[in-house]
PDB file of N, CA and C in Angstrom:
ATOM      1  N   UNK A   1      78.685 160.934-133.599  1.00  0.00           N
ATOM      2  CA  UNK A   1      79.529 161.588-134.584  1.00  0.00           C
ATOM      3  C   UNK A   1      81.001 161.533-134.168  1.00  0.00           C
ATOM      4  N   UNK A   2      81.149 161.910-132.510  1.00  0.00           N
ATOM      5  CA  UNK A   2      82.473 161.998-132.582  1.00  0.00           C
ATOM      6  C   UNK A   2      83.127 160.653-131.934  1.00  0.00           C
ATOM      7  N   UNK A   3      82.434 159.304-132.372  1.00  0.00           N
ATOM      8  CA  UNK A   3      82.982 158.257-132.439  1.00  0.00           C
ATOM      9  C   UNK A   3      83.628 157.807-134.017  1.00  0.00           C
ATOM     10  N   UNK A   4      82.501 158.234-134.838  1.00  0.00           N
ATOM     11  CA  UNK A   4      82.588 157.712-136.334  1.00  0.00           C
ATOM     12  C   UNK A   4      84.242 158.783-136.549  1.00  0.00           C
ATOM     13  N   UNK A   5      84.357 159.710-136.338  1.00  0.00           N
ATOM     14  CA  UNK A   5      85.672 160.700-136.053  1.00  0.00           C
ATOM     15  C   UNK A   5      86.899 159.472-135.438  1.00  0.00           C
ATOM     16  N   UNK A   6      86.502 159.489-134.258  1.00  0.00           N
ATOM     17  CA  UNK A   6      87.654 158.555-133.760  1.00  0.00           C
ATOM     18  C   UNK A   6      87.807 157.563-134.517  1.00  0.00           C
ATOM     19  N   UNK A   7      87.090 157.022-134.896  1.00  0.00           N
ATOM     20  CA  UNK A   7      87.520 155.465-136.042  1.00  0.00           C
ATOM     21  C   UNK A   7      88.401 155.773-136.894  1.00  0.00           C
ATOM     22  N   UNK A   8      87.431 156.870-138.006  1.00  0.00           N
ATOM     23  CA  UNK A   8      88.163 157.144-139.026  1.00  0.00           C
ATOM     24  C   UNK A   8      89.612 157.902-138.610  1.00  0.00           C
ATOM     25  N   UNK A   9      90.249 158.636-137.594  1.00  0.00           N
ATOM     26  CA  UNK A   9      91.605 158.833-137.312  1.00  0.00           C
ATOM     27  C   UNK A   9      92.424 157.581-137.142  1.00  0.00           C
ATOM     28  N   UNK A  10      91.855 156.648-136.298  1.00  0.00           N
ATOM     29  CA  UNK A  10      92.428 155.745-136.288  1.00  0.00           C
ATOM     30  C   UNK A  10      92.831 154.825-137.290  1.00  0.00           C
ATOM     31  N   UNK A  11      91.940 154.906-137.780  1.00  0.00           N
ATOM     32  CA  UNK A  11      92.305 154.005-139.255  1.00  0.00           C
ATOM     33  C   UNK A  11      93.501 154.364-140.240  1.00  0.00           C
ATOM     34  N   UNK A  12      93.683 156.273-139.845  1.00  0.00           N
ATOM     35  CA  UNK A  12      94.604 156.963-141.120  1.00  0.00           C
ATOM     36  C   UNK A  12      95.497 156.136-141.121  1.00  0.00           C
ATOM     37  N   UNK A  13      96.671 155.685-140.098  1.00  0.00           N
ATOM     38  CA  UNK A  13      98.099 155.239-139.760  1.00  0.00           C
ATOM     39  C   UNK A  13      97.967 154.016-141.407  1.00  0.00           C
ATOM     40  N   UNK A  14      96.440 152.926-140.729  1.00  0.00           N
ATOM     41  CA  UNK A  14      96.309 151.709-141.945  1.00  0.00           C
ATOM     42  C   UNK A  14      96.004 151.902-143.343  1.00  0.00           C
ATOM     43  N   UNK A  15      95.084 153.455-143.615  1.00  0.00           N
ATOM     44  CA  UNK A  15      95.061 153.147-145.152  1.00  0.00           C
ATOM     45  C   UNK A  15      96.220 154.262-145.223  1.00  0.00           C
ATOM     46  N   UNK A  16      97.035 154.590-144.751  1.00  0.00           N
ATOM     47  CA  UNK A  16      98.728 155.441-145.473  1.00  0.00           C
ATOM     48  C   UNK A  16      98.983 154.173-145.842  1.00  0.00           C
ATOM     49  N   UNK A  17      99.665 153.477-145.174  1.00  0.00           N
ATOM     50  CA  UNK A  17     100.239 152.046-144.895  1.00  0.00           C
ATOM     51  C   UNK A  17      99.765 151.718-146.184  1.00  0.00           C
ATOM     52  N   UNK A  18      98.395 151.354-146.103  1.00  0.00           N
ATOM     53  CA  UNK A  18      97.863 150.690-147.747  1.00  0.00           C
ATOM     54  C   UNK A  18      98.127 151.649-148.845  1.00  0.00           C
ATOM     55  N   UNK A  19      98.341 152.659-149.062  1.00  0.00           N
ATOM     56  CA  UNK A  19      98.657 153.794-149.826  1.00  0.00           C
ATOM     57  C   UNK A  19     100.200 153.612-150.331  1.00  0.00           C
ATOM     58  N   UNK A  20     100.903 153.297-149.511  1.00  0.00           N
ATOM     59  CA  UNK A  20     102.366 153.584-149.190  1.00  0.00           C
ATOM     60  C   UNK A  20     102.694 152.181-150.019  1.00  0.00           C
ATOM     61  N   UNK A  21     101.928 151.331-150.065  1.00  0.00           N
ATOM     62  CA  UNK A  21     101.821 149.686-149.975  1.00  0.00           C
ATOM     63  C   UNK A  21     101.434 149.478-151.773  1.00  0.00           C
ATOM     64  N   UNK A  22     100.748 150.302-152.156  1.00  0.00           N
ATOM     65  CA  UNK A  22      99.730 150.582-153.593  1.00  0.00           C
ATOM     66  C   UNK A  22     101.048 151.266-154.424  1.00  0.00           C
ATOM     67  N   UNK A  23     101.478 152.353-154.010  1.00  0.00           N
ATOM     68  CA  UNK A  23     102.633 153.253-154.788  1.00  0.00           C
ATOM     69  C   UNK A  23     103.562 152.467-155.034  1.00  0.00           C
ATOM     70  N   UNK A  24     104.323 151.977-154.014  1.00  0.00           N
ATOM     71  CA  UNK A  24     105.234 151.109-154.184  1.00  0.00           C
ATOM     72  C   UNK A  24     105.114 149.936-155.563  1.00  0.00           C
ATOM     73  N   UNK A  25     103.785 148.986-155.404  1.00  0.00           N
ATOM     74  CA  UNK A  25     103.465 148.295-156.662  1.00  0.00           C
ATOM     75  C   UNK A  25     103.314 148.800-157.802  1.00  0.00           C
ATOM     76  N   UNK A  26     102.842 149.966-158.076  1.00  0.00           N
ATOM     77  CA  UNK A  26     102.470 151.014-159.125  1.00  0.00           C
ATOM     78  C   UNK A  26     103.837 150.917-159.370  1.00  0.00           C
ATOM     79  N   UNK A  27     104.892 151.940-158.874  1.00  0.00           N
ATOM     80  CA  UNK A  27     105.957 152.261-159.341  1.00  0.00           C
ATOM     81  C   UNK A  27     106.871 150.791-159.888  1.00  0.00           C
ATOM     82  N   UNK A  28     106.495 149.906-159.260  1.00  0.00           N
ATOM     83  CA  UNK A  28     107.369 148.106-159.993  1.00  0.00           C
ATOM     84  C   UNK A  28     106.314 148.177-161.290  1.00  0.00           C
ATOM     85  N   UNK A  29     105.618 148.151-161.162  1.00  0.00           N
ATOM     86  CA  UNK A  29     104.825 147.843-162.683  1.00  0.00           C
ATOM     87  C   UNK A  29     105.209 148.930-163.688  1.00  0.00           C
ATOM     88  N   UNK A  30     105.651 150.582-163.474  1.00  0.00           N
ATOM     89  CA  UNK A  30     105.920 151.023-163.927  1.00  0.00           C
ATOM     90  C   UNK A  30     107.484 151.099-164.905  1.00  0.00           C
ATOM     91  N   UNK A  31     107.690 150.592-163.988  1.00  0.00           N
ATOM     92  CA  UNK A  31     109.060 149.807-164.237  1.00  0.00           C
ATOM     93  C   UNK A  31     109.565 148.667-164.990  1.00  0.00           C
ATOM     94  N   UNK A  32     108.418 147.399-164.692  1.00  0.00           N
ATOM     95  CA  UNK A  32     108.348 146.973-165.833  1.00  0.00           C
ATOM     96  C   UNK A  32     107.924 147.140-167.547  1.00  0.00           C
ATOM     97  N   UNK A  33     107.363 148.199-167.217  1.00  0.00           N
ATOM     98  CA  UNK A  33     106.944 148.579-168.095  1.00  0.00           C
ATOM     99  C   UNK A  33     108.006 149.396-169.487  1.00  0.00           C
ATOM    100  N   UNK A  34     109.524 149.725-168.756  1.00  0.00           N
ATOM    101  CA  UNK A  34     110.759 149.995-169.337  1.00  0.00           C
ATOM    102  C   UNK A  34     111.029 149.364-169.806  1.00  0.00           C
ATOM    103  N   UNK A  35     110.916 147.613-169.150  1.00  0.00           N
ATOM    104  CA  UNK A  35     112.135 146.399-169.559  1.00  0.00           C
ATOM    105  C   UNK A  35     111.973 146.747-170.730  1.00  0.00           C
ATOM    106  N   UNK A  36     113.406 146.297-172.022  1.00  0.00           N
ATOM    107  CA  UNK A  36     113.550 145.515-172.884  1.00  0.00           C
ATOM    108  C   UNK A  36     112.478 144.578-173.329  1.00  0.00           C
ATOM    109  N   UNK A  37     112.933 143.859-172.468  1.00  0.00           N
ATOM    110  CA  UNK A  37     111.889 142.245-172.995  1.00  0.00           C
ATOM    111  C   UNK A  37     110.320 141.944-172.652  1.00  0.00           C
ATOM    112  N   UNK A  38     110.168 143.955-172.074  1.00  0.00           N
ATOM    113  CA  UNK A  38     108.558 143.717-171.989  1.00  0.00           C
ATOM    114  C   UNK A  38     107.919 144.815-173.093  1.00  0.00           C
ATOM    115  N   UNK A  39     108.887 145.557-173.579  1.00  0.00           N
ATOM    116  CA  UNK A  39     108.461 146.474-174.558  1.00  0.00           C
ATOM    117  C   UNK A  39     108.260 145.859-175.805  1.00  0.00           C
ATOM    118  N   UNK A  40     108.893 144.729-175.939  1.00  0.00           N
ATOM    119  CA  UNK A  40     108.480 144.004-177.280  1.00  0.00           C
ATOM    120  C   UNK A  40     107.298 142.949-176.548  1.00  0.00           C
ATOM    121  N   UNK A  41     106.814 142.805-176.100  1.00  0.00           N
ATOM    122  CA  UNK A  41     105.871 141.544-175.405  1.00  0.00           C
ATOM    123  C   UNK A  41     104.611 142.292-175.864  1.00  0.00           C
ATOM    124  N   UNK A  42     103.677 142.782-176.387  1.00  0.00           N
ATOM    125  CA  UNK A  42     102.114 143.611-176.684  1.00  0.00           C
ATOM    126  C   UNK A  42     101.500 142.340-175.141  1.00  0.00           C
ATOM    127  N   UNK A  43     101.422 141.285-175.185  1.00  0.00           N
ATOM    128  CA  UNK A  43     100.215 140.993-174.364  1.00  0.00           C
ATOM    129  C   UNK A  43     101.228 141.036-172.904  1.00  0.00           C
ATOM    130  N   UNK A  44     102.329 141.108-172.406  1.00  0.00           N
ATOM    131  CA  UNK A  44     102.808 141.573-171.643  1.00  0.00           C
ATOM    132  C   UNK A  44     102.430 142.909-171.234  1.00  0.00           C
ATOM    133  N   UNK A  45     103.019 143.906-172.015  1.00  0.00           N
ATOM    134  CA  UNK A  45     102.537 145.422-171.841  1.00  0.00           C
ATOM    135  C   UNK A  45     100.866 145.753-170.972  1.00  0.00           C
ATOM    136  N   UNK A  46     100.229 144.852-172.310  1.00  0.00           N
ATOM    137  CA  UNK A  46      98.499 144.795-171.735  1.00  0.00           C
ATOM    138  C   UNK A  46      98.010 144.302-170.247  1.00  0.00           C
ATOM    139  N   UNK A  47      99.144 143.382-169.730  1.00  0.00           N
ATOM    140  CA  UNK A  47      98.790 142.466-168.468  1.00  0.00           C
ATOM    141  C   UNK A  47      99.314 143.618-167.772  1.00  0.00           C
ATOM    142  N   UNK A  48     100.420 144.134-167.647  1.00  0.00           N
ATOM    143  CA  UNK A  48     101.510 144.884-166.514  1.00  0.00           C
ATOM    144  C   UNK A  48     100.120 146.328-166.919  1.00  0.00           C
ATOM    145  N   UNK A  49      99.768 146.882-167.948  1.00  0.00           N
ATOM    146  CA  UNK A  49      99.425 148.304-167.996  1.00  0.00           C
ATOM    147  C   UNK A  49      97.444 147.860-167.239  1.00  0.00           C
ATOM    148  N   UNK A  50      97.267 146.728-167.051  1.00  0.00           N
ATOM    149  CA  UNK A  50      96.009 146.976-166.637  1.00  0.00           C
ATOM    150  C   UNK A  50      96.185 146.205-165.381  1.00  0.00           C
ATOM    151  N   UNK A  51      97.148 145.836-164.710  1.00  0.00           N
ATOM    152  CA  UNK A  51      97.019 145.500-163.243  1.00  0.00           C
ATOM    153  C   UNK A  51      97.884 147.183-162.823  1.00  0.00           C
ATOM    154  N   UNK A  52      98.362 147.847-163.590  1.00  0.00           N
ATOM    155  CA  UNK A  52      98.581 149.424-162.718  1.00  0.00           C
ATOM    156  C   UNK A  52      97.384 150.234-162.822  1.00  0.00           C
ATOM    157  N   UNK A  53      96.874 149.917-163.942  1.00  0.00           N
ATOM    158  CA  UNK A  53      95.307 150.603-163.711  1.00  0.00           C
ATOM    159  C   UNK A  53      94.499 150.506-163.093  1.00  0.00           C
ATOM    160  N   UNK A  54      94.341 149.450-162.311  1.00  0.00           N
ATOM    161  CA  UNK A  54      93.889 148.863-161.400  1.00  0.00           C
ATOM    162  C   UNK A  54      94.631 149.464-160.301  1.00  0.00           C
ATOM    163  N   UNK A  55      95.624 149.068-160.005  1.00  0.00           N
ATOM    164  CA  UNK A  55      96.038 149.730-158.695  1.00  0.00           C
ATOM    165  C   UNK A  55      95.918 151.190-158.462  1.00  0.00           C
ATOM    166  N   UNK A  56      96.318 152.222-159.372  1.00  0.00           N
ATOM    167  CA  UNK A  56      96.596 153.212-159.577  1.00  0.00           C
ATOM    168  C   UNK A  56      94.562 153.886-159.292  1.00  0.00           C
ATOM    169  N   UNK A  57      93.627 152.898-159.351  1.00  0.00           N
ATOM    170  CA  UNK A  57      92.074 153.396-159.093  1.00  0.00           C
ATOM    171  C   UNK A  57      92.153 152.847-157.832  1.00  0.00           C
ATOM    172  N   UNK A  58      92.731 151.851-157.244  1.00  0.00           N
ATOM    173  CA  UNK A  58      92.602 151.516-156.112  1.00  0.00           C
ATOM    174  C   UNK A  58      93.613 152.713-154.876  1.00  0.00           C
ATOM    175  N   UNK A  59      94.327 153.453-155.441  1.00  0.00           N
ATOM    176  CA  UNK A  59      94.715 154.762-154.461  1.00  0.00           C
ATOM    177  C   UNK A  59      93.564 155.504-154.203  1.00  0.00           C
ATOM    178  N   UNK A  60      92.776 155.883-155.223  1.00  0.00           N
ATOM    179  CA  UNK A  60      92.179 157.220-155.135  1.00  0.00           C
ATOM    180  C   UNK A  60      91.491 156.912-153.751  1.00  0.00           C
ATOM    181  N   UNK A  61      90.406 156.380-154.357  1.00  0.00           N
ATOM    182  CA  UNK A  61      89.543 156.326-152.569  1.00  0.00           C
ATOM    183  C   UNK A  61      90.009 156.486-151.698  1.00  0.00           C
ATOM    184  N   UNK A  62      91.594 155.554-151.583  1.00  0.00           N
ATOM    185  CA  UNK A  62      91.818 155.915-150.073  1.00  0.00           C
ATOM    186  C   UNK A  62      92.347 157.014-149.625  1.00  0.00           C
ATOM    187  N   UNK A  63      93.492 157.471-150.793  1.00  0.00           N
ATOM    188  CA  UNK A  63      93.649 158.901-150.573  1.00  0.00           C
ATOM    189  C   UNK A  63      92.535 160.237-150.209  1.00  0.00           C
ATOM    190  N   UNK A  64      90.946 159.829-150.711  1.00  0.00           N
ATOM    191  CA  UNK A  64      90.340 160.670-150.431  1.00  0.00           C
ATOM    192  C   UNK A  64      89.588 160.378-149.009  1.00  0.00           C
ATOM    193  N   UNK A  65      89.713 158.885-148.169  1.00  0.00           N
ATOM    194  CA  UNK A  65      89.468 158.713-147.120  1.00  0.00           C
ATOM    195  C   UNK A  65      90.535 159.603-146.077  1.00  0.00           C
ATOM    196  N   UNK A  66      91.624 159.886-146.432  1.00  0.00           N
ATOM    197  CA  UNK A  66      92.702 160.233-145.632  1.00  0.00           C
ATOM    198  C   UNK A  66      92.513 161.678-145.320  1.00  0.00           C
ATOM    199  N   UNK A  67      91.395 162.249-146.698  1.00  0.00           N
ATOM    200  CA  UNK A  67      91.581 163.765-146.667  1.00  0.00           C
ATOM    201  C   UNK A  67      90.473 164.186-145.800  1.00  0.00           C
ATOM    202  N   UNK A  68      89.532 163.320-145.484  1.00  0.00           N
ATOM    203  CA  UNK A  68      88.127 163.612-144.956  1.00  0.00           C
ATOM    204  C   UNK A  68      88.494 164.087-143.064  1.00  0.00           C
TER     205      UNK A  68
END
């Protein structure tokens, strides 16, 4: 048990990192999501709003690995 402990501490530093790494992309896609020339684009919008949906499911887990 208190190996599976040590792993998972060790690991926190790498999935923040991947966390820290996820937000960052979220917030650019969010962003694109302002442009001008992507607010008139519909299959633009659709590409940028479902690769943040994607990312934005790819936080959770790890955030809830971090809390364990």
């Amino acid at each position: 048990m208190e190996r599976r402990l040590a792993a998972a501490e060790r690991r926190i530093p790498e999935l923040e990192a991947e966390i820290e790494r996820l937000e960052t992309e979220a917030a650019d896609l969010r962003a694109q999501l302002e442009l001008p020339e992507v607010a008139t684009d519909y299959q633009r919008i659709a590409e940028i709003s479902e690769a943040l949906e994607s990312t934005e499911a790819a936080i959770l887990p790890l955030d809830q690995m971090c809390l364990r």
